[in-house]
PDB file of N, CA and C in Angstrom:
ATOM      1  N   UNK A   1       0.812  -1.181   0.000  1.00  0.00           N
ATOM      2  CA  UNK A   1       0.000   0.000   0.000  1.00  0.00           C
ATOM      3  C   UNK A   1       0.868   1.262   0.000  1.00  0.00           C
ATOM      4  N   UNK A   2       2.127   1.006   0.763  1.00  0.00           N
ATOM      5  CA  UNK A   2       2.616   2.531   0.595  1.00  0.00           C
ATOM      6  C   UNK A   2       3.355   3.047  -0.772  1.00  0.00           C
ATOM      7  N   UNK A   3       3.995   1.805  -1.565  1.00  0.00           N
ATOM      8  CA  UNK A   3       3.943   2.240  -2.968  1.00  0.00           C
ATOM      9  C   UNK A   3       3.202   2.532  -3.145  1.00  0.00           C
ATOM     10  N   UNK A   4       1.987   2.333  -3.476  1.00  0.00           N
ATOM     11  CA  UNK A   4       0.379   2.906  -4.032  1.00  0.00           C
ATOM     12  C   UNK A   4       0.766   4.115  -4.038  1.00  0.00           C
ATOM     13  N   UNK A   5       0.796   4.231  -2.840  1.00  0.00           N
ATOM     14  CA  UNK A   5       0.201   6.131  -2.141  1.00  0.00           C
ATOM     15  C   UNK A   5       1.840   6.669  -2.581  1.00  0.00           C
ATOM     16  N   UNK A   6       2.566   6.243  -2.578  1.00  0.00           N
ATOM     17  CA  UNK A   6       4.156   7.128  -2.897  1.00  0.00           C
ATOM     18  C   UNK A   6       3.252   6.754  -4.711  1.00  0.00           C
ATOM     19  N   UNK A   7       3.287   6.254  -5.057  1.00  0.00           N
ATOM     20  CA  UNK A   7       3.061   6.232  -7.133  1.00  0.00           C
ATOM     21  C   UNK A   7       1.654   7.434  -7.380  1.00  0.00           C
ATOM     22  N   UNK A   8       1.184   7.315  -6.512  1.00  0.00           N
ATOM     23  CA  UNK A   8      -0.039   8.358  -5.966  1.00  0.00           C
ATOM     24  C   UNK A   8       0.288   9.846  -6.016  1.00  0.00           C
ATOM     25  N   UNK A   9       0.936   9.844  -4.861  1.00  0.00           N
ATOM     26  CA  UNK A   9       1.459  11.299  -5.055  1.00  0.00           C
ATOM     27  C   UNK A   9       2.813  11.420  -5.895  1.00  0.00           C
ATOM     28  N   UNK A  10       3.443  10.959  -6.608  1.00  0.00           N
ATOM     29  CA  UNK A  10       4.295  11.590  -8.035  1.00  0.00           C
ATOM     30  C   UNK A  10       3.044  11.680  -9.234  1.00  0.00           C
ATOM     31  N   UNK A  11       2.105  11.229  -8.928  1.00  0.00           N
ATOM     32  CA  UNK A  11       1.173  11.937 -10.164  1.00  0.00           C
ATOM     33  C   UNK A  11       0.512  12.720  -9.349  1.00  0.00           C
ATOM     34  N   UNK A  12       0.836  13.466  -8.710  1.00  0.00           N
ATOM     35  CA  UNK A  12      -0.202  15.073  -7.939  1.00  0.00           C
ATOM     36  C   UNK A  12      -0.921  14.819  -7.348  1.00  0.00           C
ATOM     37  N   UNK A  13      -1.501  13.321  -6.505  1.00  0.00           N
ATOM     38  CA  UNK A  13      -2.762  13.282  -5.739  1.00  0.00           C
ATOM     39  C   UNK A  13      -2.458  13.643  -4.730  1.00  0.00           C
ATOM     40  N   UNK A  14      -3.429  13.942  -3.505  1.00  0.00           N
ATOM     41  CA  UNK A  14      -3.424  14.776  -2.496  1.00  0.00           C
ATOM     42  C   UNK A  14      -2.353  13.925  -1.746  1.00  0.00           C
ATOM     43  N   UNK A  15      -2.218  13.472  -0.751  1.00  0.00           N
ATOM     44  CA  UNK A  15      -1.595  12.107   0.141  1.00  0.00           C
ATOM     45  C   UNK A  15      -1.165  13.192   1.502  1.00  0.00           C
ATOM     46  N   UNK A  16      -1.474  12.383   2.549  1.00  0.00           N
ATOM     47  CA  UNK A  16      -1.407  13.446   3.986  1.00  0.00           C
ATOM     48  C   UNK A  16      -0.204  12.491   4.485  1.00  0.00           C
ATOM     49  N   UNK A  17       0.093  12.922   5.279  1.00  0.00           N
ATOM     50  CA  UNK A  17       1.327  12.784   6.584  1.00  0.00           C
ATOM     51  C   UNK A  17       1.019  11.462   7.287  1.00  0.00           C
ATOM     52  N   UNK A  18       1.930  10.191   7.529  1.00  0.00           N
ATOM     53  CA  UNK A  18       1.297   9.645   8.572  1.00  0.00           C
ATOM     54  C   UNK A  18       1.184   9.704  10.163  1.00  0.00           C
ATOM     55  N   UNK A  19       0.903  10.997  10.528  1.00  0.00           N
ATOM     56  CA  UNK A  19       0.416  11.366  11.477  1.00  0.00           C
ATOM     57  C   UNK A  19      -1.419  11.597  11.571  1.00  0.00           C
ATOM     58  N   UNK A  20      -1.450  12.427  10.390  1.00  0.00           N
ATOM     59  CA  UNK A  20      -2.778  12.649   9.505  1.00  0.00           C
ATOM     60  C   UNK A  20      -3.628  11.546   9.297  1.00  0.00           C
ATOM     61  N   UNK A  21      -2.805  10.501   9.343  1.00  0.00           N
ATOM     62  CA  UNK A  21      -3.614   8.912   8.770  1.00  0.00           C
ATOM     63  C   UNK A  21      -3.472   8.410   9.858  1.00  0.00           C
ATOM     64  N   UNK A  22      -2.703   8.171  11.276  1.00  0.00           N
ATOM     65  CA  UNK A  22      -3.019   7.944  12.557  1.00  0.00           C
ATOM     66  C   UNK A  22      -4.270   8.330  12.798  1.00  0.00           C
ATOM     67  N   UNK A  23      -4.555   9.767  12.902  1.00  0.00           N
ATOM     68  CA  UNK A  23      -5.649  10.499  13.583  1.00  0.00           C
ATOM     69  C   UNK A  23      -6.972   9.796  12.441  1.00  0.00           C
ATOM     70  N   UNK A  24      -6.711  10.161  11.494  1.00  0.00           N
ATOM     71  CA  UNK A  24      -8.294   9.368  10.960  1.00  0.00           C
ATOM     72  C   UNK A  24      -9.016   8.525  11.203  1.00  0.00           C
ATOM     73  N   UNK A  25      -7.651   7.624  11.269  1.00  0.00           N
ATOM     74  CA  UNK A  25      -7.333   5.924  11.101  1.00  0.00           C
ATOM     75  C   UNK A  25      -8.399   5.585  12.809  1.00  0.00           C
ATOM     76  N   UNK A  26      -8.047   6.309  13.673  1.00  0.00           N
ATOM     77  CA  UNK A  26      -8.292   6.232  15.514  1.00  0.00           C
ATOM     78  C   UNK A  26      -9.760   6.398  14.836  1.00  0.00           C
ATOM     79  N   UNK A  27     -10.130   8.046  14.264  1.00  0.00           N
ATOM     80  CA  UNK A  27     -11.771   7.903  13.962  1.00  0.00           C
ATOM     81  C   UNK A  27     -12.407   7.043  13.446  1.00  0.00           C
ATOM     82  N   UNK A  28     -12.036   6.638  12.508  1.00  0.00           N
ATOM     83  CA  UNK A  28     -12.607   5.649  11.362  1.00  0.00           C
ATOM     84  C   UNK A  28     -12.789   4.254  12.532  1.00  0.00           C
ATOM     85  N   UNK A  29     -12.007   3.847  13.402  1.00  0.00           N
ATOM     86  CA  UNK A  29     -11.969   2.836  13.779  1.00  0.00           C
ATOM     87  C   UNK A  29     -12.604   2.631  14.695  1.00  0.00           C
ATOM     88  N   UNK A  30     -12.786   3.983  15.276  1.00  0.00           N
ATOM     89  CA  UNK A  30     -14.200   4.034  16.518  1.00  0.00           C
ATOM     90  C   UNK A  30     -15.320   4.146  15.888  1.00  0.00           C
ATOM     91  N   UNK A  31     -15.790   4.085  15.093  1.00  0.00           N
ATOM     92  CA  UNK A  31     -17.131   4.484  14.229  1.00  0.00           C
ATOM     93  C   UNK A  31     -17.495   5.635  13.846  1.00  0.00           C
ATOM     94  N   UNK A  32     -16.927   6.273  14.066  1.00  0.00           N
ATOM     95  CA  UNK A  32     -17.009   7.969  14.481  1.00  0.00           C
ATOM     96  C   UNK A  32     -17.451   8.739  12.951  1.00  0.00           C
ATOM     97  N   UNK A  33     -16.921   8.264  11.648  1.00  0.00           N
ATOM     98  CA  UNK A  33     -17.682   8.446  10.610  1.00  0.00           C
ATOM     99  C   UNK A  33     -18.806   8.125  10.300  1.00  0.00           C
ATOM    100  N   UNK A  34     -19.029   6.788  10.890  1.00  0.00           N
ATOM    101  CA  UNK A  34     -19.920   5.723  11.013  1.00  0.00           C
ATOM    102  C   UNK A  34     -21.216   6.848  11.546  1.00  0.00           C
ATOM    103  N   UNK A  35     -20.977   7.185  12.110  1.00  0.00           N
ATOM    104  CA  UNK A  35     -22.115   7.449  13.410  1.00  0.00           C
ATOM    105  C   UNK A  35     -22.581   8.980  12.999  1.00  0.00           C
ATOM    106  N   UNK A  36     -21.857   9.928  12.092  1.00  0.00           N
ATOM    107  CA  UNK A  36     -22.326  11.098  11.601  1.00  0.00           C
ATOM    108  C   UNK A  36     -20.971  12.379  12.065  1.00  0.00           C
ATOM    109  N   UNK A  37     -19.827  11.718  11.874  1.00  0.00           N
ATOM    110  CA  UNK A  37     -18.790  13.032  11.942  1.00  0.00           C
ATOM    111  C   UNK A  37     -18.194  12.721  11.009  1.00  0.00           C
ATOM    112  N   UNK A  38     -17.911  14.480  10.321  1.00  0.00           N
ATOM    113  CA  UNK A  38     -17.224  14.521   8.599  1.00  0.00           C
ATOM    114  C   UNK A  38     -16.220  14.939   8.603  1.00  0.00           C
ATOM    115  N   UNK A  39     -15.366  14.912   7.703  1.00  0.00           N
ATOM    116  CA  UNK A  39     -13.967  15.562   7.381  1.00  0.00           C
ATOM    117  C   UNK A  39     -14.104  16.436   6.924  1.00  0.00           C
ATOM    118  N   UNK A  40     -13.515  17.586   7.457  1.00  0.00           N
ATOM    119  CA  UNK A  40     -13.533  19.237   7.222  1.00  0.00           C
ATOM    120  C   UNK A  40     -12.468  19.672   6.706  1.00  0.00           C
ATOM    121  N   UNK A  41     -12.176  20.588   6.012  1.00  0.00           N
ATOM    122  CA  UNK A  41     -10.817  21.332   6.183  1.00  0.00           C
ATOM    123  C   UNK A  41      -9.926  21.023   4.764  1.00  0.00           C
ATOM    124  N   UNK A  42      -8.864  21.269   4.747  1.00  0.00           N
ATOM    125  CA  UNK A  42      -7.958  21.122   3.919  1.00  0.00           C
ATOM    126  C   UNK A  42      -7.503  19.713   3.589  1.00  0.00           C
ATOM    127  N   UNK A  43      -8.148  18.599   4.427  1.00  0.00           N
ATOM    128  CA  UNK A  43      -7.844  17.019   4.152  1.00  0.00           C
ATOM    129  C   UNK A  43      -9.011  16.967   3.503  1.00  0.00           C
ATOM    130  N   UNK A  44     -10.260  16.858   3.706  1.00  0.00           N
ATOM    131  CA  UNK A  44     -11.620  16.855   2.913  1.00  0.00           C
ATOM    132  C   UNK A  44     -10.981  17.542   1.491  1.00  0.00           C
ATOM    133  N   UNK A  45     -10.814  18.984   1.620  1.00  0.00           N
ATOM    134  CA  UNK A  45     -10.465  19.709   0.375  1.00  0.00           C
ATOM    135  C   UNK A  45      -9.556  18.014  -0.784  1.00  0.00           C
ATOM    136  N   UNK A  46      -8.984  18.057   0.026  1.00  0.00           N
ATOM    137  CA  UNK A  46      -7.758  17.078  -0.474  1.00  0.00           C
ATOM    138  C   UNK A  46      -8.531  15.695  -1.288  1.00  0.00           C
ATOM    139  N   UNK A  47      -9.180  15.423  -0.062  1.00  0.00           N
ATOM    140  CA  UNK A  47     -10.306  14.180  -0.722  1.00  0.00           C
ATOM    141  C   UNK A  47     -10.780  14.641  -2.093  1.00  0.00           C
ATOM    142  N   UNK A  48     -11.681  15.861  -2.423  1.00  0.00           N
ATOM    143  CA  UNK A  48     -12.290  16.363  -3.151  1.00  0.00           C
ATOM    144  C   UNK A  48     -11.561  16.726  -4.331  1.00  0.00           C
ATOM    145  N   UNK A  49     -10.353  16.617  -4.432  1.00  0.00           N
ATOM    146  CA  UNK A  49      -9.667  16.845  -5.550  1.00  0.00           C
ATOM    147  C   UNK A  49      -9.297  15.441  -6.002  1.00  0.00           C
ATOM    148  N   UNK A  50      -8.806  15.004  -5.190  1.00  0.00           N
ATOM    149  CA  UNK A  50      -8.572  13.526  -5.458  1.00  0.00           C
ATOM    150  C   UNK A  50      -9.711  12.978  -6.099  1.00  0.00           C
ATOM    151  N   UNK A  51     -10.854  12.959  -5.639  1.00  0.00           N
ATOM    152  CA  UNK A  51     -12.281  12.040  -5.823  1.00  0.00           C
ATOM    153  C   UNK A  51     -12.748  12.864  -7.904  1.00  0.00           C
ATOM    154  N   UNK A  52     -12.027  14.104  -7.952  1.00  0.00           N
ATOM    155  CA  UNK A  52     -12.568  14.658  -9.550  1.00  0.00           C
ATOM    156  C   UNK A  52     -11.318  14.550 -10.129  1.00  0.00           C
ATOM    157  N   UNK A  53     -10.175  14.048 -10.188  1.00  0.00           N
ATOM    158  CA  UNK A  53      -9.013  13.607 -10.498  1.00  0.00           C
ATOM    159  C   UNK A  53      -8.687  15.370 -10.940  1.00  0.00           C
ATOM    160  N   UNK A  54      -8.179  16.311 -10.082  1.00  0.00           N
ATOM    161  CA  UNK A  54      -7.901  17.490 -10.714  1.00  0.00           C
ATOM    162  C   UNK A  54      -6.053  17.513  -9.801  1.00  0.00           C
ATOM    163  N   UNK A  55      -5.130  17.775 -10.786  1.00  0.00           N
ATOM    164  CA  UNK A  55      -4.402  18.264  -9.890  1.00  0.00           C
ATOM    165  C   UNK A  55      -3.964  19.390  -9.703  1.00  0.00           C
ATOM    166  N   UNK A  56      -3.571  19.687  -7.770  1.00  0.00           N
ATOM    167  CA  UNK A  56      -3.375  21.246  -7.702  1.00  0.00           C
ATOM    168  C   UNK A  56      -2.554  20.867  -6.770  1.00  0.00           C
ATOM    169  N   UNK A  57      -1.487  22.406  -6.459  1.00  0.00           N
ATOM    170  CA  UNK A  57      -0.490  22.349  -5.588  1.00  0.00           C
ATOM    171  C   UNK A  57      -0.904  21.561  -4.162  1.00  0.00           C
ATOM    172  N   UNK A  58       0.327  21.596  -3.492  1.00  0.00           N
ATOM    173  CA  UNK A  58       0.304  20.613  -2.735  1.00  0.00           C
ATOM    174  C   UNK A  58       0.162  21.880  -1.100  1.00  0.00           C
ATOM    175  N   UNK A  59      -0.704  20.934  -0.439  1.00  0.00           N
ATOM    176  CA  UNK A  59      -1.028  22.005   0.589  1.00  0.00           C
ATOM    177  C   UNK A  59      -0.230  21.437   2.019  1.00  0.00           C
ATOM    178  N   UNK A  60       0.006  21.945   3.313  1.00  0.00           N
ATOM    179  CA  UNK A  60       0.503  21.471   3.842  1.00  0.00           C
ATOM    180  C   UNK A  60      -0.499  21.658   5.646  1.00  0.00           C
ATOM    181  N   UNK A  61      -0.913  21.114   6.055  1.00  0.00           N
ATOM    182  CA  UNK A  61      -2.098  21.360   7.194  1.00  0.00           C
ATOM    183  C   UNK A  61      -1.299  19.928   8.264  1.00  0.00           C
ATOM    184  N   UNK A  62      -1.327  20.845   9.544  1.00  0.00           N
ATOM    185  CA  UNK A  62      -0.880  19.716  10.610  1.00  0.00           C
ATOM    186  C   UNK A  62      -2.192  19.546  11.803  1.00  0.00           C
ATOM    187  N   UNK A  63      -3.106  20.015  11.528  1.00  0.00           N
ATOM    188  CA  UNK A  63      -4.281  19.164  12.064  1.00  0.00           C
ATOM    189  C   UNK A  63      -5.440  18.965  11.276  1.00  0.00           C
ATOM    190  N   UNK A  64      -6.491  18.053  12.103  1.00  0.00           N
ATOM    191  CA  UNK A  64      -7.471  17.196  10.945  1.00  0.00           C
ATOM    192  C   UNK A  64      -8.800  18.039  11.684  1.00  0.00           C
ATOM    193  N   UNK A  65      -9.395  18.249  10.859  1.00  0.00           N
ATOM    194  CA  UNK A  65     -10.565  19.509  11.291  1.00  0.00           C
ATOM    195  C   UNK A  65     -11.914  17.927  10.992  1.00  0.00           C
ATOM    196  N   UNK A  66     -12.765  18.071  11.489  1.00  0.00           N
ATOM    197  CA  UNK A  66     -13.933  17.185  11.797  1.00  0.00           C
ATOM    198  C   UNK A  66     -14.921  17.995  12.227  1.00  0.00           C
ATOM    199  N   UNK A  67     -16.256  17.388  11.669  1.00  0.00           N
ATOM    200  CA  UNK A  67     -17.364  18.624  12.564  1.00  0.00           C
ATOM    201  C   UNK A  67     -18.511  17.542  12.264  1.00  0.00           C
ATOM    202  N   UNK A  68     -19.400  18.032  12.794  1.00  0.00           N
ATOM    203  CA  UNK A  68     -20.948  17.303  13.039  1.00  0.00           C
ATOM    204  C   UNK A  68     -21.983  17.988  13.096  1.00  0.00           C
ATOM    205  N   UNK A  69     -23.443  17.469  12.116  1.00  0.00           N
ATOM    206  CA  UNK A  69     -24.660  17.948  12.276  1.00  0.00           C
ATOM    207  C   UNK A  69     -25.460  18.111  13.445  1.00  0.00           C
ATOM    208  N   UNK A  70     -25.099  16.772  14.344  1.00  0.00           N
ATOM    209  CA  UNK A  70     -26.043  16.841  15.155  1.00  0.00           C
ATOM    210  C   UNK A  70     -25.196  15.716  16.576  1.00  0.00           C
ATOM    211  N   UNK A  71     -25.498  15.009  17.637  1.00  0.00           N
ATOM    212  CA  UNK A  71     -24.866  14.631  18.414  1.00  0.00           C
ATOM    213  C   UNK A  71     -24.812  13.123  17.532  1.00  0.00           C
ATOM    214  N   UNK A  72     -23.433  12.511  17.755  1.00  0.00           N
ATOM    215  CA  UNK A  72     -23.396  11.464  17.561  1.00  0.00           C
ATOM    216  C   UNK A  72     -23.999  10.360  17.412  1.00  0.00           C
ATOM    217  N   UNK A  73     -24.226   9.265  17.015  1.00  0.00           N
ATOM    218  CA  UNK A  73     -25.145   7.997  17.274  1.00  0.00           C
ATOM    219  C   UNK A  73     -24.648   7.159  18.323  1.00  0.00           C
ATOM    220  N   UNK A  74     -25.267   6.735  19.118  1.00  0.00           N
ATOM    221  CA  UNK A  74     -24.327   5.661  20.397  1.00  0.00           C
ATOM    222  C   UNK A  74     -24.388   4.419  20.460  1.00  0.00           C
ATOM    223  N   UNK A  75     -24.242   3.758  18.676  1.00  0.00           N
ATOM    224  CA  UNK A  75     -24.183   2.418  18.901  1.00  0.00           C
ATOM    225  C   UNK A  75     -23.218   1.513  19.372  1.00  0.00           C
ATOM    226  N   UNK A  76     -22.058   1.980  20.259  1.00  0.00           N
ATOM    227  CA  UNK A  76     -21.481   1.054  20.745  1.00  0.00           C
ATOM    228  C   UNK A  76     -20.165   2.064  21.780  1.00  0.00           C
ATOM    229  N   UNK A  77     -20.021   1.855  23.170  1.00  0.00           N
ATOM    230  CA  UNK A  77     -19.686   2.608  23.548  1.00  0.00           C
ATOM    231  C   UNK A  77     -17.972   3.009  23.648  1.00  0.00           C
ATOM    232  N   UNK A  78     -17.480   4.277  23.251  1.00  0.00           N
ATOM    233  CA  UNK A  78     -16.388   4.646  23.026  1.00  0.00           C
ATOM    234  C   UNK A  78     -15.334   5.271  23.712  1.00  0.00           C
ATOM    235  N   UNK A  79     -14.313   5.415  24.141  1.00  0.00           N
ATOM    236  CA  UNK A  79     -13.319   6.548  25.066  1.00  0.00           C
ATOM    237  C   UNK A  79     -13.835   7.604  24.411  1.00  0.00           C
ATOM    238  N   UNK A  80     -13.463   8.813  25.522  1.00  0.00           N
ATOM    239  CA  UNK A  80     -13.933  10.219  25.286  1.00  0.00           C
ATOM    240  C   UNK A  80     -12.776  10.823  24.163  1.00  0.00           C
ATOM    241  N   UNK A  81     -13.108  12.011  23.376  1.00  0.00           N
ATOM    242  CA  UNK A  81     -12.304  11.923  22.054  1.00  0.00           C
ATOM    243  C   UNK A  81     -10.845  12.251  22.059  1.00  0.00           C
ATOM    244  N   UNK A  82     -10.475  12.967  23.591  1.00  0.00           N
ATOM    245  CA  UNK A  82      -9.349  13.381  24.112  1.00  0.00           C
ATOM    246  C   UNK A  82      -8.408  11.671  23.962  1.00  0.00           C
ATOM    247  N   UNK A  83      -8.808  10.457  24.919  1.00  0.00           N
ATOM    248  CA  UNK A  83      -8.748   9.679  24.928  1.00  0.00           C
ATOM    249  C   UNK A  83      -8.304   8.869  23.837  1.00  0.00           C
ATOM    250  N   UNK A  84      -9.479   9.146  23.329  1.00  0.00           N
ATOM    251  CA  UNK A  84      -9.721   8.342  21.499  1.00  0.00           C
ATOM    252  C   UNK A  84      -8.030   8.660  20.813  1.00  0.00           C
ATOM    253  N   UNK A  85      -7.806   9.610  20.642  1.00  0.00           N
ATOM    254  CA  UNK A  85      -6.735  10.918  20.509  1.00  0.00           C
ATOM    255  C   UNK A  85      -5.413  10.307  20.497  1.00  0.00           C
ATOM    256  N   UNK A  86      -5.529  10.025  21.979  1.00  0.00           N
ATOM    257  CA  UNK A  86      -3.945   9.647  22.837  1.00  0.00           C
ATOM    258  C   UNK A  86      -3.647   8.614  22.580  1.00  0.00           C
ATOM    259  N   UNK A  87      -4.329   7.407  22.066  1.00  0.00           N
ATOM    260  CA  UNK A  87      -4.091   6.204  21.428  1.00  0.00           C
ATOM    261  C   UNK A  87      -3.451   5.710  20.478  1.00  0.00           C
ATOM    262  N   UNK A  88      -3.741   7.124  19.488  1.00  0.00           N
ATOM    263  CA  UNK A  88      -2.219   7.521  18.267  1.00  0.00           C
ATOM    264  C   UNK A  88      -1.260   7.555  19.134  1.00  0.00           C
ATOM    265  N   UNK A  89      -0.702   7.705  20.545  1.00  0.00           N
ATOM    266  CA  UNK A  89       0.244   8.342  20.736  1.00  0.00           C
ATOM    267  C   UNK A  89       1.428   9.683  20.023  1.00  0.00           C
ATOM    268  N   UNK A  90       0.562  10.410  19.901  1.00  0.00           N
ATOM    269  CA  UNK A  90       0.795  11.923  19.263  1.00  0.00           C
ATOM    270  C   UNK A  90       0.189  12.223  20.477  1.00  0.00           C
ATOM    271  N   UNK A  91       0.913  13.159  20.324  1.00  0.00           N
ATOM    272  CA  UNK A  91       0.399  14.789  21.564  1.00  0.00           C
ATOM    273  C   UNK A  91      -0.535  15.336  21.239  1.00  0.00           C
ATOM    274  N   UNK A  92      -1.513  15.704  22.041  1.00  0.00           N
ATOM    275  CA  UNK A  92      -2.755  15.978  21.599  1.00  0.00           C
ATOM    276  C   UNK A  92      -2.930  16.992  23.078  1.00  0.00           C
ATOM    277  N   UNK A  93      -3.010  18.516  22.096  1.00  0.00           N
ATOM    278  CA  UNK A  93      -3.474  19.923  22.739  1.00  0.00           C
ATOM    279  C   UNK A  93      -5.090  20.042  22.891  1.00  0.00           C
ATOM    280  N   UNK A  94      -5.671  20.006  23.522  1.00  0.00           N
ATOM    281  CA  UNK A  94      -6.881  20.388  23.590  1.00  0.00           C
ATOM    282  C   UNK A  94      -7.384  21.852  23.734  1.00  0.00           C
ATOM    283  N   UNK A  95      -8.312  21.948  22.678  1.00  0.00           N
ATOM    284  CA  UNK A  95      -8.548  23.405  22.430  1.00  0.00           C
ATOM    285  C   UNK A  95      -9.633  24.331  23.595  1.00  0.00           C
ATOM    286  N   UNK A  96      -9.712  24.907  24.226  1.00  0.00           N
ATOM    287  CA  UNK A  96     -10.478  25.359  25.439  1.00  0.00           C
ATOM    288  C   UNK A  96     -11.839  25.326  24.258  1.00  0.00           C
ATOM    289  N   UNK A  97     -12.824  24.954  25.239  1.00  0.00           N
ATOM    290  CA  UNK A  97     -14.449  25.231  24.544  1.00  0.00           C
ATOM    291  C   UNK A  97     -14.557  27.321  24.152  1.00  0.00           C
ATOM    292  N   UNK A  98     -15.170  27.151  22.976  1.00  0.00           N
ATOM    293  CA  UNK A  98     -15.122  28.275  23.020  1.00  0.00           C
ATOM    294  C   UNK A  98     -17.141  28.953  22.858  1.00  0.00           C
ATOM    295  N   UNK A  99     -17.451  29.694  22.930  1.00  0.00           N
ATOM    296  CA  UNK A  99     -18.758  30.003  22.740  1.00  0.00           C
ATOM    297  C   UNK A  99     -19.465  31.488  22.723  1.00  0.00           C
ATOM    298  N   UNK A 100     -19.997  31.795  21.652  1.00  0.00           N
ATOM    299  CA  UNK A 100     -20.168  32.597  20.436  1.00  0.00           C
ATOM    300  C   UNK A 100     -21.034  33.615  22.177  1.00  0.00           C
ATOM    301  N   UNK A 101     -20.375  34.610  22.290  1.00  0.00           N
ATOM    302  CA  UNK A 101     -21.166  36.047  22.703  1.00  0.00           C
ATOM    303  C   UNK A 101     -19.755  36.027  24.105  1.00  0.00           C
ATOM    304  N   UNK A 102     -18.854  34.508  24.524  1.00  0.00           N
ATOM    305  CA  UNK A 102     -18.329  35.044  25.232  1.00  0.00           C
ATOM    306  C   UNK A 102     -17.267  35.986  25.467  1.00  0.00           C
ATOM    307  N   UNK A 103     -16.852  36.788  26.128  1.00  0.00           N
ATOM    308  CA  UNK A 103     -15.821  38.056  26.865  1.00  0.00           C
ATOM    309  C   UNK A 103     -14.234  36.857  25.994  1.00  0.00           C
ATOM    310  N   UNK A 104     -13.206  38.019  25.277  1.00  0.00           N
ATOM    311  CA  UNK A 104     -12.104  37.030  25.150  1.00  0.00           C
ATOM    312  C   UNK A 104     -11.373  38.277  25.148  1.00  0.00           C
ATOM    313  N   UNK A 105      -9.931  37.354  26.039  1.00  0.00           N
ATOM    314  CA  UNK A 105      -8.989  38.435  25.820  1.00  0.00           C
ATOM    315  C   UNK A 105      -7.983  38.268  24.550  1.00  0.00           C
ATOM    316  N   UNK A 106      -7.938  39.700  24.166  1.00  0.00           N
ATOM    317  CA  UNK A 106      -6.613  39.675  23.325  1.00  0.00           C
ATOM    318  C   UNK A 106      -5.391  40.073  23.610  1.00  0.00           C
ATOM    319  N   UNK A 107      -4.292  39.360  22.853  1.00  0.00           N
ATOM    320  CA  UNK A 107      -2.788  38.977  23.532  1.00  0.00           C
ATOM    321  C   UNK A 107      -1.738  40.400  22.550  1.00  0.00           C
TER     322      UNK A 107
END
């Protein structure tokens, strides 16, 4: 498979980091696509070029953006996503909750 993906990207397809494919790899394997969370961001972008065979420069993004319609499905029960996370063994920053009207300081 990793020839694939190295013969892959010398013809311009997107191909991410395997750090990038850790972190998916943890979602995908908890169900977590399964259940109603999407790929956002500049890896989706990436998908989307890949999936209409177009090629374009090569982008470079060190985290995986994910988002959701609505709360998860709970067919089978999972570590919390911090958790989920640390299992890559990658370092994993957690971003403070943030929420739309609150007081923020600037630095």
């Amino acid at each position: 498979m990793i020839a694939q993906v190295r013969g892959l990207a010398k013809l311009r397809y997107q191909v991410a980091d395997p750090k990038t494919y850790s972190v998916v790899a943890a979602l995908h394997n908890a169900g977590l696509f399964r259940r109603g969370m999407t790929l956002v961001g500049s890896h989706a972008y990436g998908v989307l070029l890949n999936t209409l065979g177009i090629a374009a420069g090569l982008y470079q993004s060190f985290n995986v953006d994910v988002a959701r319609g609505a709360a998860l499905g709970s067919d089978a029960p999972t570590p919390g996503f911090a958790e989920l996370l640390a299992q890559t063994g990658l370092k994993v920053v957690e971003v403070p909750a943030f929420h739309p009207g609150d007081p923020f300081d600037v630095i």
